[in-house]
C-alpha atoms as a PDB file:
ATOM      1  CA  UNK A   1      -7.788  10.341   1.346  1.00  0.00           C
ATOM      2  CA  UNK A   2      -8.382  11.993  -2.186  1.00  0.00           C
ATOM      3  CA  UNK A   3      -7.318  12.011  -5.536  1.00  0.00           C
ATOM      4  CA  UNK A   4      -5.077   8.856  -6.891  1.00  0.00           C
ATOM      5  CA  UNK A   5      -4.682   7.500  -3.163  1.00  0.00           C
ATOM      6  CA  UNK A   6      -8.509   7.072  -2.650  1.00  0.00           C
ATOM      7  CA  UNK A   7      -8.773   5.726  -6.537  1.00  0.00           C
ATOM      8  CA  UNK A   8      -6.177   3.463  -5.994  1.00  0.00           C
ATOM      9  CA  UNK A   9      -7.342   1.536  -2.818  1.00  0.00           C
ATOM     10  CA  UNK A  10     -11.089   1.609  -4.905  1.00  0.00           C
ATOM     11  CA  UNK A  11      -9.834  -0.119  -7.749  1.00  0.00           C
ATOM     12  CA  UNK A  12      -8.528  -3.004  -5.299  1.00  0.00           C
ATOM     13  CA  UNK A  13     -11.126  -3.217  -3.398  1.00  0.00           C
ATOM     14  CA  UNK A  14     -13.463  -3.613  -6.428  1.00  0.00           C
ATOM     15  CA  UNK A  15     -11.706  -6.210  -7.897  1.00  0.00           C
ATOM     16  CA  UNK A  16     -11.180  -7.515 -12.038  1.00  0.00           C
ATOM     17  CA  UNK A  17     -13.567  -9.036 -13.741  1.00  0.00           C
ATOM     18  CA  UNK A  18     -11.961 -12.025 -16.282  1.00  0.00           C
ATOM     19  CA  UNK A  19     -12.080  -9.453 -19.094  1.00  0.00           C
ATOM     20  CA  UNK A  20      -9.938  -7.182 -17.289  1.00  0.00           C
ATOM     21  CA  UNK A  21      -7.643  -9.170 -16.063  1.00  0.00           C
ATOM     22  CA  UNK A  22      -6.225 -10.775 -19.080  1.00  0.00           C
ATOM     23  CA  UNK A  23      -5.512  -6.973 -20.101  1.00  0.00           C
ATOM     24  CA  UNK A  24      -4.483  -6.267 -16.469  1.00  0.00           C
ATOM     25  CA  UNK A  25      -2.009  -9.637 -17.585  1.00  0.00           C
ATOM     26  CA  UNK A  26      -0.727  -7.577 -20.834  1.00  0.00           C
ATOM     27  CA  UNK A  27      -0.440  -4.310 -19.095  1.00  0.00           C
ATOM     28  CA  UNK A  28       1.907  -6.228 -16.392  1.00  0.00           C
ATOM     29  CA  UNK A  29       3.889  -8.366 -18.928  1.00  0.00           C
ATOM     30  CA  UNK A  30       4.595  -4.870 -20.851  1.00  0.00           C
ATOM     31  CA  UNK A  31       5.748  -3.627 -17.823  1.00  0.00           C
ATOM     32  CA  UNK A  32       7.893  -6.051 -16.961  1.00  0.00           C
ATOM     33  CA  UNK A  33       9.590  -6.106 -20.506  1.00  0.00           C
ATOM     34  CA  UNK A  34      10.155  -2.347 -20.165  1.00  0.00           C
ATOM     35  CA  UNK A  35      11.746  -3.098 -16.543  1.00  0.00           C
ATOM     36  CA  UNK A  36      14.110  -5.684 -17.325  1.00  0.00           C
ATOM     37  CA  UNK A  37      15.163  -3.899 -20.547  1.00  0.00           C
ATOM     38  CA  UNK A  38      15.931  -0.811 -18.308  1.00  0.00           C
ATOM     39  CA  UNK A  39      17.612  -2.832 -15.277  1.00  0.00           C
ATOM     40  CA  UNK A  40      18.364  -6.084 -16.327  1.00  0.00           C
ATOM     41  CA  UNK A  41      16.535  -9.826 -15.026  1.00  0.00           C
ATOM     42  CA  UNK A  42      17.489  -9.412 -11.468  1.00  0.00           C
ATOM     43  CA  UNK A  43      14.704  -7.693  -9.478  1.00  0.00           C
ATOM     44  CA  UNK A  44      17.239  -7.421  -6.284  1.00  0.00           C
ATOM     45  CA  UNK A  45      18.985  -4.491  -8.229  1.00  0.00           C
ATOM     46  CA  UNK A  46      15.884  -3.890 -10.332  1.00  0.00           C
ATOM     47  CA  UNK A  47      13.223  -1.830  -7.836  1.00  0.00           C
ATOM     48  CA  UNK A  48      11.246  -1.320 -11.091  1.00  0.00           C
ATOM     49  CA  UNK A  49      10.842  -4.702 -11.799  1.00  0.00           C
ATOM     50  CA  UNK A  50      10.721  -5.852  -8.065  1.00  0.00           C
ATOM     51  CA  UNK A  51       7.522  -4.271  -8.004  1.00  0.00           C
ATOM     52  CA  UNK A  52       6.457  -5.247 -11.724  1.00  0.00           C
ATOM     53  CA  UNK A  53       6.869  -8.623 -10.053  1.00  0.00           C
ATOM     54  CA  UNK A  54       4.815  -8.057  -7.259  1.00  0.00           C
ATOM     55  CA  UNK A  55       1.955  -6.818  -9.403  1.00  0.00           C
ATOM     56  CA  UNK A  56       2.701 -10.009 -11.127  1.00  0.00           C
ATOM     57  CA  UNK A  57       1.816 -11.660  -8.521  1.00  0.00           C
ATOM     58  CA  UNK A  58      -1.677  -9.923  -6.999  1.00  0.00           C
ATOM     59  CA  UNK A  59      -2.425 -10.623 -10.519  1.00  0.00           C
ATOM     60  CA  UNK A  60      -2.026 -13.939 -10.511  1.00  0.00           C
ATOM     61  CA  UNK A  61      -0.135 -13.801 -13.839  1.00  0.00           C
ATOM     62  CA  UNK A  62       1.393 -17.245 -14.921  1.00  0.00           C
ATOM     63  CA  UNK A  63       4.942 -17.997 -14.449  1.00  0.00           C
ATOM     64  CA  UNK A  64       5.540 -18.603 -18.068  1.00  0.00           C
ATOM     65  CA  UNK A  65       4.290 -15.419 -19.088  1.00  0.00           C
ATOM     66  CA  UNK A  66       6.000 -13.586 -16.545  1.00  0.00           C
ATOM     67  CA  UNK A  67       9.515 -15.543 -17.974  1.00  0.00           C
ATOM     68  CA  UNK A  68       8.289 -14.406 -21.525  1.00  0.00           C
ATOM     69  CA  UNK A  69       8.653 -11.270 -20.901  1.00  0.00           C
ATOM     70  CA  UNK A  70      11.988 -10.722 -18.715  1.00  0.00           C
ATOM     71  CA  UNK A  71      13.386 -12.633 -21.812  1.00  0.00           C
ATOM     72  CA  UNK A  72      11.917 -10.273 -24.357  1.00  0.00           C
ATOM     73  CA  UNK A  73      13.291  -7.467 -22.234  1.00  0.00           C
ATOM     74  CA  UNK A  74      16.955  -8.784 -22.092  1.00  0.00           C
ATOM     75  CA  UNK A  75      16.866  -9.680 -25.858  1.00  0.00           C
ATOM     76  CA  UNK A  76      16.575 -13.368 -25.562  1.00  0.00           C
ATOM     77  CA  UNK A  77      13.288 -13.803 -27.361  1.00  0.00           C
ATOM     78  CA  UNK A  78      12.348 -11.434 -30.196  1.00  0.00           C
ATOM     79  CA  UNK A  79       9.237  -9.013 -28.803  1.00  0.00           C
ATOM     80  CA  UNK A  80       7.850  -5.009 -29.692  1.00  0.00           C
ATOM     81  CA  UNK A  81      10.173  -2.454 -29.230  1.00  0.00           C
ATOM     82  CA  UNK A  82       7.644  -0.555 -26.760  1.00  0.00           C
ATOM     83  CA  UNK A  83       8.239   3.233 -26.268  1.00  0.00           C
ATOM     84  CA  UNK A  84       7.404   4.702 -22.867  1.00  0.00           C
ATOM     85  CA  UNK A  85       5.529   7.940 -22.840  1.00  0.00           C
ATOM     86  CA  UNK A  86       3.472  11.205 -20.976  1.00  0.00           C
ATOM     87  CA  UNK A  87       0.402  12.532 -21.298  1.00  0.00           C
ATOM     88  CA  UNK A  88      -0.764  15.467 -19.537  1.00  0.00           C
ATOM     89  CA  UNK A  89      -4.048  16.992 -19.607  1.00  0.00           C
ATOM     90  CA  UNK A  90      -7.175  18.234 -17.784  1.00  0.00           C
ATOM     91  CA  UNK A  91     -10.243  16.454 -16.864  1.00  0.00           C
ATOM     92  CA  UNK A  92     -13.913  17.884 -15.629  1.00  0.00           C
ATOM     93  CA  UNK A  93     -13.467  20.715 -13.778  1.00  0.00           C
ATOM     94  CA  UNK A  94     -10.062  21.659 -14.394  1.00  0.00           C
ATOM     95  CA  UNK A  95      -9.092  18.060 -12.374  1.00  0.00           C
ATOM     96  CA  UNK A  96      -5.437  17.486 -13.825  1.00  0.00           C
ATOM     97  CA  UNK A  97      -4.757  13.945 -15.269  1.00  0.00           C
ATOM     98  CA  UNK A  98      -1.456  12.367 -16.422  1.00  0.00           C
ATOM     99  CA  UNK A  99      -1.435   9.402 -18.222  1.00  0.00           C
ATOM    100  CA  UNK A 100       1.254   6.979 -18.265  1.00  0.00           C
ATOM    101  CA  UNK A 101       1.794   4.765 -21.637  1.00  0.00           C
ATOM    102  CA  UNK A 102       3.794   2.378 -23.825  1.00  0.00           C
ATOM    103  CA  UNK A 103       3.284   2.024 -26.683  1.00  0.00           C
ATOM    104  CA  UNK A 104       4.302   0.635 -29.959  1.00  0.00           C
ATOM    105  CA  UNK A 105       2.593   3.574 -32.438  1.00  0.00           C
ATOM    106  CA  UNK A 106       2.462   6.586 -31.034  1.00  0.00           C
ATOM    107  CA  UNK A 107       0.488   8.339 -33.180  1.00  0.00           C
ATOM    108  CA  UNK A 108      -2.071   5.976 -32.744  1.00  0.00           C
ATOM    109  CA  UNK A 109      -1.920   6.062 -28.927  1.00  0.00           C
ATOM    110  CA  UNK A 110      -1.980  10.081 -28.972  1.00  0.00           C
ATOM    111  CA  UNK A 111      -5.194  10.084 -31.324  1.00  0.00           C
ATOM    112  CA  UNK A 112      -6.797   7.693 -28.808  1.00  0.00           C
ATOM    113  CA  UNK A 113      -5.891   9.543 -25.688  1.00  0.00           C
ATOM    114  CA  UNK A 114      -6.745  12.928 -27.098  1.00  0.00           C
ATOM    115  CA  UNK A 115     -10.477  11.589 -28.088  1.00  0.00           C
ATOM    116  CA  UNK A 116     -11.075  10.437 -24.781  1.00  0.00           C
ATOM    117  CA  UNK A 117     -10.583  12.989 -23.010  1.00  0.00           C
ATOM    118  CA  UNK A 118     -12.536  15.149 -25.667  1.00  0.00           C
ATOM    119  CA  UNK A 119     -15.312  12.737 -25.052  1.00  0.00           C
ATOM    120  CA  UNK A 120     -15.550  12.923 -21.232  1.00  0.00           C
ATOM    121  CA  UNK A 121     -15.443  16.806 -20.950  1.00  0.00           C
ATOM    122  CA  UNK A 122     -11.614  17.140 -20.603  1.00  0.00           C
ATOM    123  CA  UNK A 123      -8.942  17.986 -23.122  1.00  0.00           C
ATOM    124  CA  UNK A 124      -5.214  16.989 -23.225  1.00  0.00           C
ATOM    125  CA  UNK A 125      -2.860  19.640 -22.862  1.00  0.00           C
ATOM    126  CA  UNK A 126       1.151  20.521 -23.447  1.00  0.00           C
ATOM    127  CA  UNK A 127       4.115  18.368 -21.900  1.00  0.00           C
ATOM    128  CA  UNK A 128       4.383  19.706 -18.307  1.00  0.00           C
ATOM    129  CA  UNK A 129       1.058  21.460 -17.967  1.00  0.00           C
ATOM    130  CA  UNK A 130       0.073  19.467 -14.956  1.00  0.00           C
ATOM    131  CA  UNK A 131       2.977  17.239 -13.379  1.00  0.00           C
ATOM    132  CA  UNK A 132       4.040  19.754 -11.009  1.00  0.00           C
ATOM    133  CA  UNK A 133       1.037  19.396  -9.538  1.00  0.00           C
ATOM    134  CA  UNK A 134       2.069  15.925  -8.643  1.00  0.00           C
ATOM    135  CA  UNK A 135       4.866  14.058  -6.184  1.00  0.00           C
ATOM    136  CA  UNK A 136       6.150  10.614  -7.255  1.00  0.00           C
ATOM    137  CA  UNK A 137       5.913   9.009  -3.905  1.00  0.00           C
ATOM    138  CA  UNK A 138       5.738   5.147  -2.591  1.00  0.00           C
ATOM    139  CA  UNK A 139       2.353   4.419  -1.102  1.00  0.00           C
ATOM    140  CA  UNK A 140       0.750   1.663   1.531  1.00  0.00           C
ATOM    141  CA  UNK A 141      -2.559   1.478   2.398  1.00  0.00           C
ATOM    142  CA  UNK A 142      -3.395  -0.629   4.861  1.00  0.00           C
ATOM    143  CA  UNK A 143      -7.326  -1.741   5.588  1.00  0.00           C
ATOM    144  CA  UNK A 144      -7.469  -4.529   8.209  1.00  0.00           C
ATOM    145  CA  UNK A 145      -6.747  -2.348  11.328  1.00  0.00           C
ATOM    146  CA  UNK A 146      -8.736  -3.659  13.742  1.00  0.00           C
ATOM    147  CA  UNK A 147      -5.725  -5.564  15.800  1.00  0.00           C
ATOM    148  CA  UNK A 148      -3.087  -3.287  15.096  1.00  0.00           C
ATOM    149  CA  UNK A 149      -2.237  -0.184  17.375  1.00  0.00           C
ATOM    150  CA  UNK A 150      -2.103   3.211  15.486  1.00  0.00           C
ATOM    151  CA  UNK A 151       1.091   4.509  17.023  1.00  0.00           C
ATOM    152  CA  UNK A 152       3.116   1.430  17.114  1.00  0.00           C
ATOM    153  CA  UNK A 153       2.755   0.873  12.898  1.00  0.00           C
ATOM    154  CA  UNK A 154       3.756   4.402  12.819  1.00  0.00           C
ATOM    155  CA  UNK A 155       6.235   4.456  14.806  1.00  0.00           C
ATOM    156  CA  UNK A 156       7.412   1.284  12.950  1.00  0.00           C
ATOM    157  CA  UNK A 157       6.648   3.078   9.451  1.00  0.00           C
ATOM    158  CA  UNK A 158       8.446   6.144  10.315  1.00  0.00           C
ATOM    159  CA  UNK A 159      11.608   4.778  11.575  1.00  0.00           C
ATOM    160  CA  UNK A 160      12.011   2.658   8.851  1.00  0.00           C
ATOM    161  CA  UNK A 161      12.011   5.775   6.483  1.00  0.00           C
ATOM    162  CA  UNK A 162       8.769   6.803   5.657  1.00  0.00           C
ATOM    163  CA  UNK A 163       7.878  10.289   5.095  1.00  0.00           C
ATOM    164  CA  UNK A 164       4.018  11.016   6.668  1.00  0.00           C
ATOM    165  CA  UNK A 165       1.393   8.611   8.218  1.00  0.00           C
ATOM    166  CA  UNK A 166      -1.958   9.018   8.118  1.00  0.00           C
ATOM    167  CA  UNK A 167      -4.924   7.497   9.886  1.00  0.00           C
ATOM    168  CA  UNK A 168      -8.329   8.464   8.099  1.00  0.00           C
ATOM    169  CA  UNK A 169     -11.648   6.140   6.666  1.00  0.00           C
ATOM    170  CA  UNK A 170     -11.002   2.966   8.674  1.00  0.00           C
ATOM    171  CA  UNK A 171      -7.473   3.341   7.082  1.00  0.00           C
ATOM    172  CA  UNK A 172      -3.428   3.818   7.652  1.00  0.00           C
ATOM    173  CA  UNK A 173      -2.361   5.455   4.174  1.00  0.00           C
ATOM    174  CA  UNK A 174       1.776   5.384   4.271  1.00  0.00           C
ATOM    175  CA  UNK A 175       3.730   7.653   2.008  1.00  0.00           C
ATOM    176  CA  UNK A 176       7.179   7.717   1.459  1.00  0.00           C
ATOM    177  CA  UNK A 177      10.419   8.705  -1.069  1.00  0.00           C
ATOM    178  CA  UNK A 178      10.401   5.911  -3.740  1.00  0.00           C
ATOM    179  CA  UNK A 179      14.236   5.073  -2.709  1.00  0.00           C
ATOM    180  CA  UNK A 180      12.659   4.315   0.920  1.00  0.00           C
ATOM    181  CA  UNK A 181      10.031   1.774  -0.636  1.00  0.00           C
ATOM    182  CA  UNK A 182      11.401  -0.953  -0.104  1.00  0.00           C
ATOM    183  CA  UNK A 183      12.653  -0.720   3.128  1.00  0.00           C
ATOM    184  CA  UNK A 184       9.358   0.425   4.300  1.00  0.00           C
ATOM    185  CA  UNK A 185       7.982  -2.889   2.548  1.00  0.00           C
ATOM    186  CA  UNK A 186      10.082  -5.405   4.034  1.00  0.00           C
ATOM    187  CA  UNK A 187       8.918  -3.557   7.987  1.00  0.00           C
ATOM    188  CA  UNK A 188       5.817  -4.300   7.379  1.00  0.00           C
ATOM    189  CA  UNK A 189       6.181  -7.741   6.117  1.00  0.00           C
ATOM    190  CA  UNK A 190       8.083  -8.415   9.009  1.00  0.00           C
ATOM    191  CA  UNK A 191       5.521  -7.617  11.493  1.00  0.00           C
ATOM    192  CA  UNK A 192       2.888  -9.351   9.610  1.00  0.00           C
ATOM    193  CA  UNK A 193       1.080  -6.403   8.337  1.00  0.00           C
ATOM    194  CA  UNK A 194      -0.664  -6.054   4.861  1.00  0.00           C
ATOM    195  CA  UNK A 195      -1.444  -4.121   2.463  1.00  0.00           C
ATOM    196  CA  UNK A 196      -3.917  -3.498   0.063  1.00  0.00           C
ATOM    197  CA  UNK A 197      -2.317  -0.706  -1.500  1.00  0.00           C
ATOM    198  CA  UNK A 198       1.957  -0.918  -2.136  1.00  0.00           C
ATOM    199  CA  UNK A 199       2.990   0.710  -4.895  1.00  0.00           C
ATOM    200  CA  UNK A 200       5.009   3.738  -6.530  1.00  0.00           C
ATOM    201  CA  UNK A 201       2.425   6.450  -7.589  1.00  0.00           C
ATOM    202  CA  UNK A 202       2.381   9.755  -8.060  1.00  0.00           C
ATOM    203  CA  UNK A 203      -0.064  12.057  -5.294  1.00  0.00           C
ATOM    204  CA  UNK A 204      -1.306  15.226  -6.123  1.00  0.00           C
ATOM    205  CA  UNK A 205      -0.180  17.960  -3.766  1.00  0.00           C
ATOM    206  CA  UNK A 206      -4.049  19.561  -4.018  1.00  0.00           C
ATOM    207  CA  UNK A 207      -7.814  18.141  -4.918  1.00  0.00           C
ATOM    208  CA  UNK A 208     -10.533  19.143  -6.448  1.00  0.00           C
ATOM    209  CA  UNK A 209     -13.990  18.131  -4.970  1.00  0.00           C
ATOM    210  CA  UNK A 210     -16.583  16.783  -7.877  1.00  0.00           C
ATOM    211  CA  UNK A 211     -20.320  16.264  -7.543  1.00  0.00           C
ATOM    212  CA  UNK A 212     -22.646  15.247  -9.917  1.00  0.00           C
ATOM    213  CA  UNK A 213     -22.473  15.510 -13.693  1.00  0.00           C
ATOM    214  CA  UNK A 214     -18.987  16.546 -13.446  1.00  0.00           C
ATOM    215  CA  UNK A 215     -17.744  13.395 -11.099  1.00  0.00           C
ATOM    216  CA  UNK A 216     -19.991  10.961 -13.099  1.00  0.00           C
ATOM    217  CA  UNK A 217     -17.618  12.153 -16.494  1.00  0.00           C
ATOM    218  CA  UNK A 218     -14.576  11.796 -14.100  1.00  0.00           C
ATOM    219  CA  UNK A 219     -15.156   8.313 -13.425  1.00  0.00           C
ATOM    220  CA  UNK A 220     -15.427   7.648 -16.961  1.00  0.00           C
ATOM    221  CA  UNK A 221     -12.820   9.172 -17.725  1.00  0.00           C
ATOM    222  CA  UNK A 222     -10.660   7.289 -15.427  1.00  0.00           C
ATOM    223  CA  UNK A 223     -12.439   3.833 -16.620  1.00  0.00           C
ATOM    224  CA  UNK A 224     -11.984   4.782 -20.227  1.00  0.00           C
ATOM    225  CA  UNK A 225      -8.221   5.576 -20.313  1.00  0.00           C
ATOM    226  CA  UNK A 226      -7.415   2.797 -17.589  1.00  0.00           C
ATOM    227  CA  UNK A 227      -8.963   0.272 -20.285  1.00  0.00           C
ATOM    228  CA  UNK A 228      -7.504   1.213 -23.324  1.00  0.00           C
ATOM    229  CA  UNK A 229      -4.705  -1.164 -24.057  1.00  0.00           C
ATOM    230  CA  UNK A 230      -1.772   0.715 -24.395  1.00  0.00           C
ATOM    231  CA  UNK A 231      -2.473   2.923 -20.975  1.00  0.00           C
ATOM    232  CA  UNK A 232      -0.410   1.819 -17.789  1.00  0.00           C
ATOM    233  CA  UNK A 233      -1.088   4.413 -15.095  1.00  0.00           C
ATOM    234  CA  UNK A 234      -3.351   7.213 -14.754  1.00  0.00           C
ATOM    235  CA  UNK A 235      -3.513   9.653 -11.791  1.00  0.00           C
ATOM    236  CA  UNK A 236      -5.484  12.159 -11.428  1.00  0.00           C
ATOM    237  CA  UNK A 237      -6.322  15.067  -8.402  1.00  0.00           C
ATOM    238  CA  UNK A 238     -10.418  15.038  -8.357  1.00  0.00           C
ATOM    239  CA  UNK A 239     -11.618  14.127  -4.834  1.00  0.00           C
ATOM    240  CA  UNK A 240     -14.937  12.228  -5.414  1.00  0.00           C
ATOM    241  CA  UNK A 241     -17.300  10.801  -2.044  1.00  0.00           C
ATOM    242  CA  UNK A 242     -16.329   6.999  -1.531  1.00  0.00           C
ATOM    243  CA  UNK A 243     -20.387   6.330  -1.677  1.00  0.00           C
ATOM    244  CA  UNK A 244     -20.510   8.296  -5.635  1.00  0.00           C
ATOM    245  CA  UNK A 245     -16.836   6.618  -6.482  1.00  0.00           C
END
């Protein structure tokens, strides 16, 4: 695996610390607003907030926050008129980034993004520069393989619609076509398989490998705009050695 896959099943295997996950909370309740204000309260028509919920969830985000905020998005309860927007630039090495916001000042959000990537070596660059480097795809991850056999979960992942399956690193990585998702999902569920990765994410077609200096900035990079408090996603294509990440 490489680029956002790889970064993706890190971050869960590394876990929050307390101070992350009350912003991991905010970040999720945001997202959720946004969702329900786009789809409406019911996630059974609402795949965006289906799987707002289901971060929710891994979260461990209270029930009465997670109400909170499906009112505020369906105008029950006043809350910040949040605007969603895209950030494109380039990291170390020429590694592109896009980073995924909402935010309520977006002048202030721009200023912040921009200095951060100044600061780690990168530099944010025009609307479009890097997305086509990128496919929005749904992706599993699956880690506890030890009872399962390779060919029947892909068998079972490709006939219920997904697109490639790949067995690398102790690993099954899963991708499929975002309206596939949650068919996929539900497959696995039903044949008692987990996940440590589920989620819609965006893969980079191509890597690029980073050593050193360059994939020490990287990481900071990554850690720096994942904290900041209006950023929801990043993704990025550097390919960095598990044992550095």
């Amino acid at each position: 695996m490489s680029g956002h896959s790889k970064w993706s099943t890190i971050k869960h295997k590394k876990g929050k610390v307390d101070a992350l996950r009350s912003k991991a909370t905010s970040k999720i309740g945001r997202e959720i607003t946004v969702a329900a204000r786009m789809g409406g309260a019911d996630p059974t028509g609402n795949m965006r907030l289906k799987l707002a919920l289901q971060k929710a969830k891994e979260n461990n985000v209270p029930k009465d926050n997670i109400q909170r905020a499906i009112q505020k998005g369906v105008g029950a309860v006043d809350g910040s008129n949040y605007e969603e927007l895209v950030y494109e630039g380039y990291g170390p090495a020429g590694v592109a980034v896009i980073v995924e916001v909402m935010t309520d000042n977006r002048n202030r959000t721009a200023a912040d993004v921009r200095h951060l990537f100044s600061k780690y070596g990168g530099n944010l660059g025009e609307s479009g520069c890097v997305s086509w480097m990128f496919d929005k795809k749904g992706l599993f991850v699956i880690d506890e393989i030890a009872a399962l056999d390779e060919e029947e979960v892909m068998m079972l992942a490709l006939e219920a619609g997904a697109d490639d399956f790949k067995a690398e690193d102790d690993e099954f990585e899963i991708t499929v076509a975002p309206e596939n998702f949650t068919q996929v999902q539900e497959a696995l569920a039903q044949n008692n398989i987990k996940t440590s990765v589920a989620e819609v994410t965006m893969i980079p077609q191509t890597s690029v490998p980073l050593l050193g200096d360059e994939a020490s900035k990287m990481m900071k990079l990554m850690d720096a705009l994942e904290e900041h408090d209006d950023v929801q996603e990043v993704y990025a294509n550097f390919d960095i050695p598990e044992d550095l990440m």
